[in-house]
C-alpha atoms as a PDB file:
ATOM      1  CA  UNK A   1    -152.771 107.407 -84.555  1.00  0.00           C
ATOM      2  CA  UNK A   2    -149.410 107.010 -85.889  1.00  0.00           C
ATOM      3  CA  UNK A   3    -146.947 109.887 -86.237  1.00  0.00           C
ATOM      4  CA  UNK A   4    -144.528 111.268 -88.263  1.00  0.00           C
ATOM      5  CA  UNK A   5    -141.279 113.751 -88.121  1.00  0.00           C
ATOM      6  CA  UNK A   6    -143.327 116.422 -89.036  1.00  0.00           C
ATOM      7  CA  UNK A   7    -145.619 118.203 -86.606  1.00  0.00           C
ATOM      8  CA  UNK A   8    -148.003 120.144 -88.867  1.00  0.00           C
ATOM      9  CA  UNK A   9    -148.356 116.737 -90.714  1.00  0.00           C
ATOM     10  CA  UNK A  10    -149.035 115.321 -87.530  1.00  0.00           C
ATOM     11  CA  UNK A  11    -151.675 118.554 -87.093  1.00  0.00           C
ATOM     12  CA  UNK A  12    -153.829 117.602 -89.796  1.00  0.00           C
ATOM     13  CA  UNK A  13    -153.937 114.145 -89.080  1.00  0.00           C
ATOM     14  CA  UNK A  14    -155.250 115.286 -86.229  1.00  0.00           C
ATOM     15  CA  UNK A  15    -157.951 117.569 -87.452  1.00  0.00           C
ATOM     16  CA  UNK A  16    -158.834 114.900 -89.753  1.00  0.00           C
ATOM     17  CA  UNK A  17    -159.425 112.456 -87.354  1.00  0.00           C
ATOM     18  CA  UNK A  18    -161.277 115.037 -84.772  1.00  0.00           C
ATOM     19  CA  UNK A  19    -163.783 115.843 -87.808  1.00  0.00           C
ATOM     20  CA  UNK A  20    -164.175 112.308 -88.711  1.00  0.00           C
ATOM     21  CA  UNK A  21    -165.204 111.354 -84.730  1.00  0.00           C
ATOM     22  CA  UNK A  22    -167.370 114.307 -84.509  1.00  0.00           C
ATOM     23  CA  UNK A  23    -168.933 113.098 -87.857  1.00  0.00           C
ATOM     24  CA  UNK A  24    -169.821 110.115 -85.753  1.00  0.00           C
ATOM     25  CA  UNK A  25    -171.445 111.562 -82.901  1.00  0.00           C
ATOM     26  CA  UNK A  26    -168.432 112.235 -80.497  1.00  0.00           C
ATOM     27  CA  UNK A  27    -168.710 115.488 -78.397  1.00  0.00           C
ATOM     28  CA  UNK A  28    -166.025 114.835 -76.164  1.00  0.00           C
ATOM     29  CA  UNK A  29    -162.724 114.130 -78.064  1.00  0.00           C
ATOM     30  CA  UNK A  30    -159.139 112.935 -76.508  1.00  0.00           C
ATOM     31  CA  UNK A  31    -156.119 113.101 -79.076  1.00  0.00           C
ATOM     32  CA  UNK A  32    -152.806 110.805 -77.511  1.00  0.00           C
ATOM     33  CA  UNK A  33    -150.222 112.412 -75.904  1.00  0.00           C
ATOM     34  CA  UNK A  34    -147.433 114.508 -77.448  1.00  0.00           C
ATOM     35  CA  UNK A  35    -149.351 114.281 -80.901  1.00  0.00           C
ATOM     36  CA  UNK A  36    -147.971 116.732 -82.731  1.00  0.00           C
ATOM     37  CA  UNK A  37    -144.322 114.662 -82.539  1.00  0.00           C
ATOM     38  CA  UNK A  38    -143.138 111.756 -82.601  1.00  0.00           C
ATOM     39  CA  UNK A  39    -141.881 110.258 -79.303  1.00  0.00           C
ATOM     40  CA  UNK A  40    -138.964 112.196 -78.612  1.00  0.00           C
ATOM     41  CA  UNK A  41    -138.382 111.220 -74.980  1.00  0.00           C
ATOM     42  CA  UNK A  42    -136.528 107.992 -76.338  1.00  0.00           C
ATOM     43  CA  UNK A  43    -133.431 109.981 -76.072  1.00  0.00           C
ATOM     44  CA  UNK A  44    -131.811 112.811 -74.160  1.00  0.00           C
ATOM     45  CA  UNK A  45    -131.469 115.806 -77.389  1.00  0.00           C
ATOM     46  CA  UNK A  46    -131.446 119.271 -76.086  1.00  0.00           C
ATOM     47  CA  UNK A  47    -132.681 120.176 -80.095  1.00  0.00           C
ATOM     48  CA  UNK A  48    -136.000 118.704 -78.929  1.00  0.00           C
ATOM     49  CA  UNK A  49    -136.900 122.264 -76.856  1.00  0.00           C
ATOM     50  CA  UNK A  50    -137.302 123.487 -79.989  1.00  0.00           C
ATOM     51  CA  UNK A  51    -140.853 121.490 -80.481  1.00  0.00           C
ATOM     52  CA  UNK A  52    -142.348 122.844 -77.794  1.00  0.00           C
ATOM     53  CA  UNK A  53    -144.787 125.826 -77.656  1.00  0.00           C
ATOM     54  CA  UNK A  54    -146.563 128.456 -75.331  1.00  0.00           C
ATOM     55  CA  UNK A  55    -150.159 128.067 -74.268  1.00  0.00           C
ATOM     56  CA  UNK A  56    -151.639 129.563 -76.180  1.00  0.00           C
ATOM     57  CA  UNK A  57    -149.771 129.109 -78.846  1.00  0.00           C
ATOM     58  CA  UNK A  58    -150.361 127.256 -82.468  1.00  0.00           C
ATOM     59  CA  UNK A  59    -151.413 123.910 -81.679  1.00  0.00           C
ATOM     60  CA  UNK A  60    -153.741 125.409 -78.730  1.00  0.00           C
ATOM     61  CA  UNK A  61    -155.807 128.062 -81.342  1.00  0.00           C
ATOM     62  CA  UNK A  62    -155.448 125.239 -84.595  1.00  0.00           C
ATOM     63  CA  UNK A  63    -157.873 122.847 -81.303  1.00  0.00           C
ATOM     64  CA  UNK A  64    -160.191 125.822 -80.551  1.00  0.00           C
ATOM     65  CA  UNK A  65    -161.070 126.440 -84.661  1.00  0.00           C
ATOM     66  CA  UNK A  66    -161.486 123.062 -84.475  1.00  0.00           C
ATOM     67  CA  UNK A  67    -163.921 122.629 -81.816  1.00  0.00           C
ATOM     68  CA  UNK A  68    -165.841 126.026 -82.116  1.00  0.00           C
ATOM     69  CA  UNK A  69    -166.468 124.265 -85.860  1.00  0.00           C
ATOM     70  CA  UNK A  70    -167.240 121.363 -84.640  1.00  0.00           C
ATOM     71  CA  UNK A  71    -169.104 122.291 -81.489  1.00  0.00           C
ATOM     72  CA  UNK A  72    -167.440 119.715 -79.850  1.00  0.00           C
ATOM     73  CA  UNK A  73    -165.229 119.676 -77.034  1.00  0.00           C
ATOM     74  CA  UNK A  74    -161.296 118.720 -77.399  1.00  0.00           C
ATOM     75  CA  UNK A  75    -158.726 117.041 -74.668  1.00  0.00           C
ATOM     76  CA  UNK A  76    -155.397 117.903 -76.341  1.00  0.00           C
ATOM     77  CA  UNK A  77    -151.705 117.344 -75.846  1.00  0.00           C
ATOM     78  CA  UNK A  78    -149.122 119.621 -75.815  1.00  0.00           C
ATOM     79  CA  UNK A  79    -145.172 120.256 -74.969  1.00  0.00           C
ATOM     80  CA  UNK A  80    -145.778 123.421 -73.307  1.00  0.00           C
ATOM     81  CA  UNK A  81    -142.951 126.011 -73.384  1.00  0.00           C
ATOM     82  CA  UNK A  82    -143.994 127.908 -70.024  1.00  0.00           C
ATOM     83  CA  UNK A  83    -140.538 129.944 -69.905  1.00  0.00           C
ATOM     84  CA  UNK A  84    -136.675 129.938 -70.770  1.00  0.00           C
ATOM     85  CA  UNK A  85    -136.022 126.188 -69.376  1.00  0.00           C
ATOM     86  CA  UNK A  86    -139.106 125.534 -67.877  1.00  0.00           C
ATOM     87  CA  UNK A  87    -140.941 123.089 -69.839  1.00  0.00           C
ATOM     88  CA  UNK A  88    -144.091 121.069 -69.307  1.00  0.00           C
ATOM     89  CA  UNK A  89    -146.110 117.766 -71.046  1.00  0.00           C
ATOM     90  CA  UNK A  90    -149.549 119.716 -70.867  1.00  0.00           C
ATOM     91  CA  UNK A  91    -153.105 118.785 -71.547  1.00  0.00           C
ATOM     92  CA  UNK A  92    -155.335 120.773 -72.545  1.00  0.00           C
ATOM     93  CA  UNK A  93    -159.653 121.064 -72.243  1.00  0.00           C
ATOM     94  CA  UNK A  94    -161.331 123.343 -74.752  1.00  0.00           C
ATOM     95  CA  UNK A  95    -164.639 123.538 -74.794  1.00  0.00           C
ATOM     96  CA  UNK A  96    -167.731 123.634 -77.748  1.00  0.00           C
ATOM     97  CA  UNK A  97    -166.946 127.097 -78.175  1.00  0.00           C
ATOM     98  CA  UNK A  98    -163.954 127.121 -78.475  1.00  0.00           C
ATOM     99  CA  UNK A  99    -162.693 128.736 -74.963  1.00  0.00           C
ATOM    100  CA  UNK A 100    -159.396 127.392 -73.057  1.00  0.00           C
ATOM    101  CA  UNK A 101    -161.411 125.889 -70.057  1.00  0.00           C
ATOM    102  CA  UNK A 102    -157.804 124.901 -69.024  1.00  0.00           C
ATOM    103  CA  UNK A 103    -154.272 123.319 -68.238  1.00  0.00           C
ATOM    104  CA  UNK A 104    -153.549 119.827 -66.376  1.00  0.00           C
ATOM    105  CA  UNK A 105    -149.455 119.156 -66.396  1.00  0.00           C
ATOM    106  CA  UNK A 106    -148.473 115.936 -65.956  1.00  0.00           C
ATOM    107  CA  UNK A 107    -147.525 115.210 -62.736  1.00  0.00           C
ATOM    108  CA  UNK A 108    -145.597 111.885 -62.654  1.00  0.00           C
ATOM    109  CA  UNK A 109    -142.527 112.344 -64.741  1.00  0.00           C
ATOM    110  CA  UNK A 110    -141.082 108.632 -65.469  1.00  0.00           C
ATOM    111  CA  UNK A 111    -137.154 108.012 -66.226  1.00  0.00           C
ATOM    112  CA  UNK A 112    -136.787 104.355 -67.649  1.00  0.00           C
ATOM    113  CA  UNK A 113    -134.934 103.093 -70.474  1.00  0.00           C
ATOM    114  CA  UNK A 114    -136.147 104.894 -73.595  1.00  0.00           C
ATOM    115  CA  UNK A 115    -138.687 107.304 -71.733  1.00  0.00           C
ATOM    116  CA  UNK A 116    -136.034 110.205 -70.602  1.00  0.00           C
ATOM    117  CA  UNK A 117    -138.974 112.504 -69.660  1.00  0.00           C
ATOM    118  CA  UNK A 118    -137.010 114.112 -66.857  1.00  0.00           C
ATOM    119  CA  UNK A 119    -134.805 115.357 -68.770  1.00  0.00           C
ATOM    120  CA  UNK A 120    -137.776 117.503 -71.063  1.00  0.00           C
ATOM    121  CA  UNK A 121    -140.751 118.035 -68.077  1.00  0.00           C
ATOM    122  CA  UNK A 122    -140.771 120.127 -65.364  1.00  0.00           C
ATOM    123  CA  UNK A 123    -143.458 118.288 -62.683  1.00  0.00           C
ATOM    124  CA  UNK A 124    -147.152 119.915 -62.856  1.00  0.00           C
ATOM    125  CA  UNK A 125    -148.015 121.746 -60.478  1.00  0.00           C
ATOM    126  CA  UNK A 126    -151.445 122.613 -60.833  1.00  0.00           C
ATOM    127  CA  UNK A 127    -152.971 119.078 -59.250  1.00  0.00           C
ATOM    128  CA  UNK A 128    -155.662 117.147 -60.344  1.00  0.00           C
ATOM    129  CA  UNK A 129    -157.829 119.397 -61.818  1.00  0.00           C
ATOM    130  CA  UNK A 130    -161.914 118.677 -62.886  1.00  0.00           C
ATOM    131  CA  UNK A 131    -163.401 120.828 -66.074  1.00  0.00           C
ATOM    132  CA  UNK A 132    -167.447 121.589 -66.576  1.00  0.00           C
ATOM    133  CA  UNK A 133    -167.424 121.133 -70.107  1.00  0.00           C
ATOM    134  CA  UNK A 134    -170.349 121.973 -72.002  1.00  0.00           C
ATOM    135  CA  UNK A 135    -171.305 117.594 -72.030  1.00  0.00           C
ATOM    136  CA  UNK A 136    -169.925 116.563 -68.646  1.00  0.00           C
ATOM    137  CA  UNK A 137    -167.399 117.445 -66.067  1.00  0.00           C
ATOM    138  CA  UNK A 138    -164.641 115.700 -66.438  1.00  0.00           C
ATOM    139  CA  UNK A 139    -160.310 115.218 -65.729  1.00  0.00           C
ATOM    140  CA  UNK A 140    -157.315 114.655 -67.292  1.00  0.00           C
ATOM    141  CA  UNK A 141    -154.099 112.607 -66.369  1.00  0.00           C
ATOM    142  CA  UNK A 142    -151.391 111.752 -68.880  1.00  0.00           C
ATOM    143  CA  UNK A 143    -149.378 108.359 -69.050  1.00  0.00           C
ATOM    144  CA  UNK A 144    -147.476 107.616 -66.116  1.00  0.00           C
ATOM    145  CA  UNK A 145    -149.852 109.146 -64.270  1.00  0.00           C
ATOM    146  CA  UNK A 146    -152.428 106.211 -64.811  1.00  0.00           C
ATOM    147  CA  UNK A 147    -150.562 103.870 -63.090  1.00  0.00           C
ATOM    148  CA  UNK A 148    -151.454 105.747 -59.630  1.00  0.00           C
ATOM    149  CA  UNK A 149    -154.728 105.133 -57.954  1.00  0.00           C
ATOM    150  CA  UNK A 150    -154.089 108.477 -55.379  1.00  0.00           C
ATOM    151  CA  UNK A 151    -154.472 110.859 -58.599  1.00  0.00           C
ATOM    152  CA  UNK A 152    -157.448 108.707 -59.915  1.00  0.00           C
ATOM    153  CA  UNK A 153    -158.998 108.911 -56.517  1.00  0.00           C
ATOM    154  CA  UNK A 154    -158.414 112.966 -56.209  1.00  0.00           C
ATOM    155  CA  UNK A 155    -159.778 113.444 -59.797  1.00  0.00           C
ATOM    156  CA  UNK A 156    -162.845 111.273 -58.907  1.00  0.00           C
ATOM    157  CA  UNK A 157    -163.030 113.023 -55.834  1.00  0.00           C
ATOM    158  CA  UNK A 158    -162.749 116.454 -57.791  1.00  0.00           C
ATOM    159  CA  UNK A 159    -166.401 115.061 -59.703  1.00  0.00           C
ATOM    160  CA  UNK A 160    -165.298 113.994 -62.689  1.00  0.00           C
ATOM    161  CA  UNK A 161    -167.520 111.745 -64.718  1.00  0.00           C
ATOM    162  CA  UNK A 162    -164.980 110.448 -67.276  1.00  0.00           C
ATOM    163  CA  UNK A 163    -161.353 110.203 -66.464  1.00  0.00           C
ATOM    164  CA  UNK A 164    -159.150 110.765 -69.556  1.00  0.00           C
ATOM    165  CA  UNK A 165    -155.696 109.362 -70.378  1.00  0.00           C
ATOM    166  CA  UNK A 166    -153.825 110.871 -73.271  1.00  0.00           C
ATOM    167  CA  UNK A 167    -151.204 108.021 -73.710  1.00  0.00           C
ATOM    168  CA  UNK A 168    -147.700 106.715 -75.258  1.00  0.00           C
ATOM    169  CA  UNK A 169    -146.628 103.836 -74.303  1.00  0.00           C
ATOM    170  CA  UNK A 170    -145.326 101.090 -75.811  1.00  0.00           C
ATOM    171  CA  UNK A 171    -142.996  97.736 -76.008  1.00  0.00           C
ATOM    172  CA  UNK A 172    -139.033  97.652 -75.748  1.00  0.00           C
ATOM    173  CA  UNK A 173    -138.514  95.326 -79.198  1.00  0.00           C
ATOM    174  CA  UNK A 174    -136.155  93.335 -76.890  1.00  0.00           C
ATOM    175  CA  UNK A 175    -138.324  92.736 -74.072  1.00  0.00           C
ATOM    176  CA  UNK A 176    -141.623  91.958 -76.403  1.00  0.00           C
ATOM    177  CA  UNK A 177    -141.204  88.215 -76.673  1.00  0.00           C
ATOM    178  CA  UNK A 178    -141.129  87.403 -72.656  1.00  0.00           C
ATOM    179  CA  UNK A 179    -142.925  90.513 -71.137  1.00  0.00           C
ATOM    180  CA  UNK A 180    -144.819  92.353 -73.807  1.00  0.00           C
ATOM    181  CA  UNK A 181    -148.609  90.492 -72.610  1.00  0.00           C
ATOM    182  CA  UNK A 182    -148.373  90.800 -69.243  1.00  0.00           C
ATOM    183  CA  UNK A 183    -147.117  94.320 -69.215  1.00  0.00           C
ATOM    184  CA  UNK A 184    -149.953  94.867 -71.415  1.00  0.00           C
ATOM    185  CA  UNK A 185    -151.889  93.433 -69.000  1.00  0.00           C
ATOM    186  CA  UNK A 186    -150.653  95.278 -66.391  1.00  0.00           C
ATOM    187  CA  UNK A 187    -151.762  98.504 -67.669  1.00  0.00           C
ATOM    188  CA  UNK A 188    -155.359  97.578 -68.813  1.00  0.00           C
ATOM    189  CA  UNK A 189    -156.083  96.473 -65.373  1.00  0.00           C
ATOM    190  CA  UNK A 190    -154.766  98.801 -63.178  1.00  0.00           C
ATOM    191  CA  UNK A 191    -156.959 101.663 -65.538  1.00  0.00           C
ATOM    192  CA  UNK A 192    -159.622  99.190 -65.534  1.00  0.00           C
ATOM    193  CA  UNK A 193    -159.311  99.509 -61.494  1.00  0.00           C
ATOM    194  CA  UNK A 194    -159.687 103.054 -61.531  1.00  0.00           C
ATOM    195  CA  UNK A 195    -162.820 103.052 -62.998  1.00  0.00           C
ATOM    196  CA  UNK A 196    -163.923 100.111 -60.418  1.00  0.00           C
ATOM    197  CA  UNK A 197    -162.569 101.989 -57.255  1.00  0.00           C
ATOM    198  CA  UNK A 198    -164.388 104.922 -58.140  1.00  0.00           C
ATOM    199  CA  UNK A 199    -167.265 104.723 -59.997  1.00  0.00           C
ATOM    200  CA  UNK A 200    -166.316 106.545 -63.250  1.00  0.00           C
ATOM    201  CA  UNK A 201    -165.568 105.832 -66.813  1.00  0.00           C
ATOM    202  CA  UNK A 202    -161.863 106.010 -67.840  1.00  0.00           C
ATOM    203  CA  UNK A 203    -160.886 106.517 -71.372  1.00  0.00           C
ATOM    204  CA  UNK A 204    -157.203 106.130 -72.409  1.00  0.00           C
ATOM    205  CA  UNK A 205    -155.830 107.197 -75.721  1.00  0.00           C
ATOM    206  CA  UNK A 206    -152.672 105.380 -76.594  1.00  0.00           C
ATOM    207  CA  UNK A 207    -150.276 106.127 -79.856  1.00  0.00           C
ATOM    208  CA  UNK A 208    -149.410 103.267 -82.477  1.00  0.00           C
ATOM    209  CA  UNK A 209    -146.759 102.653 -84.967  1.00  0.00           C
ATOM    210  CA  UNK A 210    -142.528 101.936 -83.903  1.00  0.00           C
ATOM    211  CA  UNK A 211    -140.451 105.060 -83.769  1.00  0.00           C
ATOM    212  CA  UNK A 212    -136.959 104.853 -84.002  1.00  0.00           C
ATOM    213  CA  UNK A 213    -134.292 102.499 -84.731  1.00  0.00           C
ATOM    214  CA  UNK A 214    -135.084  98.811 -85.690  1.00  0.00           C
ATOM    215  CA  UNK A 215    -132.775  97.706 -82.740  1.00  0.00           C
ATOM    216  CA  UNK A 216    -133.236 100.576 -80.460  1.00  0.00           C
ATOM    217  CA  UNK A 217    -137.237 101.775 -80.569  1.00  0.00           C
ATOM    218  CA  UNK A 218    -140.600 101.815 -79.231  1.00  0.00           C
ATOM    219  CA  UNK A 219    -143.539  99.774 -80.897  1.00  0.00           C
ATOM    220  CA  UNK A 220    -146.303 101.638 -79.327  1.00  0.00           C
ATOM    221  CA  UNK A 221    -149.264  99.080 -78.632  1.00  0.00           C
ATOM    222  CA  UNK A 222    -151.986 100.973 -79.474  1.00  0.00           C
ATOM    223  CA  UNK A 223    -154.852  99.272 -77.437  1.00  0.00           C
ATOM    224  CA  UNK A 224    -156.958 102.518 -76.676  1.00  0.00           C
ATOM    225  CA  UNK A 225    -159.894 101.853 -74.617  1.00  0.00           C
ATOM    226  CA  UNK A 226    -162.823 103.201 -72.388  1.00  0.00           C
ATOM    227  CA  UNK A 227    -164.527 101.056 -69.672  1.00  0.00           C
ATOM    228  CA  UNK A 228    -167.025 102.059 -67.450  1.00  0.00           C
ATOM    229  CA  UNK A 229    -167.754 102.652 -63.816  1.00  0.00           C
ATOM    230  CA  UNK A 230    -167.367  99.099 -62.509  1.00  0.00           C
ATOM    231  CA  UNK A 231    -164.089  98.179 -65.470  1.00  0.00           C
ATOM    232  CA  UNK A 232    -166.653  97.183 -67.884  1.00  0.00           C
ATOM    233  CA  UNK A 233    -165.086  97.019 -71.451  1.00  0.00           C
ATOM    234  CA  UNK A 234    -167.201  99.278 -74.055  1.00  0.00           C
ATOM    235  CA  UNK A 235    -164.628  99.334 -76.604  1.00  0.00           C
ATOM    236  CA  UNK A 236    -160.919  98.443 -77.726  1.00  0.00           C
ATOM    237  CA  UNK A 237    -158.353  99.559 -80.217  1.00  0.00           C
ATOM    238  CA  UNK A 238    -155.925  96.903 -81.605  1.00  0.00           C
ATOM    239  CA  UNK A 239    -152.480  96.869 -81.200  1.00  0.00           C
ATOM    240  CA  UNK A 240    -151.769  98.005 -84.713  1.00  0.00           C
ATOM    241  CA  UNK A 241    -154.049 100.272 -86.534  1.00  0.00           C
ATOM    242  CA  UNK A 242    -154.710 103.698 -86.437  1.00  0.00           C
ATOM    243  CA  UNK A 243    -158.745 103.941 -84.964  1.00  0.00           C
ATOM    244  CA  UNK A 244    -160.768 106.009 -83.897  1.00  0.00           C
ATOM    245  CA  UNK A 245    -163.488 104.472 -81.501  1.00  0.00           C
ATOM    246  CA  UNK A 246    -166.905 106.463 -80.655  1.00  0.00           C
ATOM    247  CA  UNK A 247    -168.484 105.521 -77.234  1.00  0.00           C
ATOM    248  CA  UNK A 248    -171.484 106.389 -75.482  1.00  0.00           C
ATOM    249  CA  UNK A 249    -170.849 106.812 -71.813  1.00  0.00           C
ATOM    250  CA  UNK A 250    -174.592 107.126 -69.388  1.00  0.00           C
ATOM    251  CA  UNK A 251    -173.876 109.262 -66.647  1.00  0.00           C
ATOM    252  CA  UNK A 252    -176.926 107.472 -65.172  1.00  0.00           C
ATOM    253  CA  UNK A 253    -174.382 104.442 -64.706  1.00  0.00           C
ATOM    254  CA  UNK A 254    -172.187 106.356 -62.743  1.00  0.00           C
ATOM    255  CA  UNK A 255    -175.432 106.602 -59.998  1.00  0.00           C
ATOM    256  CA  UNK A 256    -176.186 102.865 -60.559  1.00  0.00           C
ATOM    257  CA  UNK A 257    -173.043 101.570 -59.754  1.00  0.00           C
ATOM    258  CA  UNK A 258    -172.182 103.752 -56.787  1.00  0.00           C
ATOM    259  CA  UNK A 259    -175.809 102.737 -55.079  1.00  0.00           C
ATOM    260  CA  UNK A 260    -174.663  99.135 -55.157  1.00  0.00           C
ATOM    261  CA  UNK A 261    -170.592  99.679 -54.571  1.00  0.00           C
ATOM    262  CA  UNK A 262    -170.270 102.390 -52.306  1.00  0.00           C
ATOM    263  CA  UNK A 263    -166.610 102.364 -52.570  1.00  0.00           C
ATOM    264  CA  UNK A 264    -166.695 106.203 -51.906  1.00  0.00           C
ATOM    265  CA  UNK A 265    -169.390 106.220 -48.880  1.00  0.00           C
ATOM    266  CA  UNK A 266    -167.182 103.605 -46.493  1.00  0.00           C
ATOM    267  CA  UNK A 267    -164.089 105.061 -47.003  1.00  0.00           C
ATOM    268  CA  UNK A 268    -162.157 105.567 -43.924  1.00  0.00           C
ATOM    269  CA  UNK A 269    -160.989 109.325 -44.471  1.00  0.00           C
ATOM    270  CA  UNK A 270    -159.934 109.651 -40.748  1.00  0.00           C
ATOM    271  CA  UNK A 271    -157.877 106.656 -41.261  1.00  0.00           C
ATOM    272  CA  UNK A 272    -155.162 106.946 -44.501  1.00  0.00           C
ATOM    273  CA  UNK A 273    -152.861 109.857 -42.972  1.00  0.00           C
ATOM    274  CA  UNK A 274    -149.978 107.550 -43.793  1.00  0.00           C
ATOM    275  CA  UNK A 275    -150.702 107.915 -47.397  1.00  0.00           C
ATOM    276  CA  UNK A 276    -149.194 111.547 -47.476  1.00  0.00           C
ATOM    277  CA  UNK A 277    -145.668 109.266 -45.988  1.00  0.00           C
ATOM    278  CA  UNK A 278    -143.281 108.051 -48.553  1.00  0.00           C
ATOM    279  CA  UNK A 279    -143.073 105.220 -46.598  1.00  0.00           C
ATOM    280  CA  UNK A 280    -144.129 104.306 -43.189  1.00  0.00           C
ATOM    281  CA  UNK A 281    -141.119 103.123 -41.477  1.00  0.00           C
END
């Protein structure tokens, strides 16, 4: 979805578009990252502490209502307040019944041009963390963190049978022209390779709409999608429209391709100490 300025507008989008998936079938349900806000990681403001919350806090027990309503189960966002000056980006799991089954802060905090996020999160420190929810076990990373295959791996590792992204990301308006496909690209096939290297479906849920100033924004690309244990595409977003997309996911798959790919069965644990190296020199 798009947002705006104002976080409890933002709220009842939210709600609105929860009840309308559920109304569809959905039991699992991912919201985008930072949804309550708009993407305020464009620029360094020390006013932007003042959006964030405790867990629990509002936007935490407005997602429980929801899903103990619902009797659905809800992956949420949040900019978690954890103490004076310790801040996290936070998602949440809450279960059909509305419990807190959890916390997963982010772990890779990115600093680029017009995603400051250093400046706002404190790293996670809880690791890659695997929920039984009352459908399916599953995980949560968030943004940058999709573009590593080591957290992918540990959360696959951890059991999960879907792998969810919560998501903003978008286009410089100045880079667009040259780069904006391929960087596109980029990003649907290295998620697309998670699901391939491990046998699990991936969903990634991915903001829309430009925030900011004409010359000095974000268009946010949209382009949600889940794809299945061996990258399959189920379903797609667009670039520019707020959707919300309902897909089935057969843990039965999950067995079927793992017979034939045994990705997980030949790996070489004994052999990839140098991947706890920053760099073998």
């Amino acid at each position: 979805m798009a947002c705006s300025k104002d976080p409890s507008e933002n709220l009842a989008k939210a709600e609105w578009r929860v009840r309308e998936a559920a109304g569809q079938g959905a039991q699992i349900i991912c919201l985008q990252e930072l949804f309550r806000s708009q993407y305020f990681c464009r620029e360094e403001d020390a006013h932007f502490f003042d959006l964030a919350e405790p867990i629990p806090g509002q936007t935490t027990e407005a997602l429980s209502r929801l899903a103990l309503d619902l009797k659905v189960v809800i992956v949420g966002s949040v900019f978690e307040r954890r103490a004076a000056g310790v801040y996290h980006n936070t998602a949440v799991v809450i279960d059909a019944d509305g419990s807190l089954l959890g916390l997963y802060r982010k772990m890779h905090i990115p600093d680029d041009p017009l995603y400051f996020e250093k400046f706002y999160f404190t790293p996670g420190d809880l690791g890659f963390r695997n929920f039984d929810t009352r459908y399916g076990r599953v995980a949560t990373l968030v943004c940058w963190d999709q573009w590593y295959p080591e957290a992918a791996r540990v959360a696959a590792l951890g059991g999960a049978e879907v792998l969810f992204y919560p998501t903003a990301i978008g286009w410089h308006p100045s880079e667009k022209a040259q780069h904006g496909a391929s960087q596109h690209d980029a990003w649907r096939t290295i998620q697309r390779s998670h699901a391939i290297a491990n046998g699990i479906y991936v969903a990634t849920v991915n903001r829309v709409g430009f925030e900011g100033p004409p010359d000095h924004g974000l268009e946010f690309w949209g382009a949600s999608f889940v794809a299945d244990p061996f990258g399959r595409m189920l379903a797609e977003a667009s670039h520019d429209r707020e959707e919300t997309l309902v897909v089935e996911c057969d843990r039965r798959r999950i067995d079927e391709i793992r017979r034939n790919w045994p990705f997980l069965r030949d790996r070489r644990i004994d052999a990839y100490q140098g991947i706890l190296s920053r760099l073998i020199d």
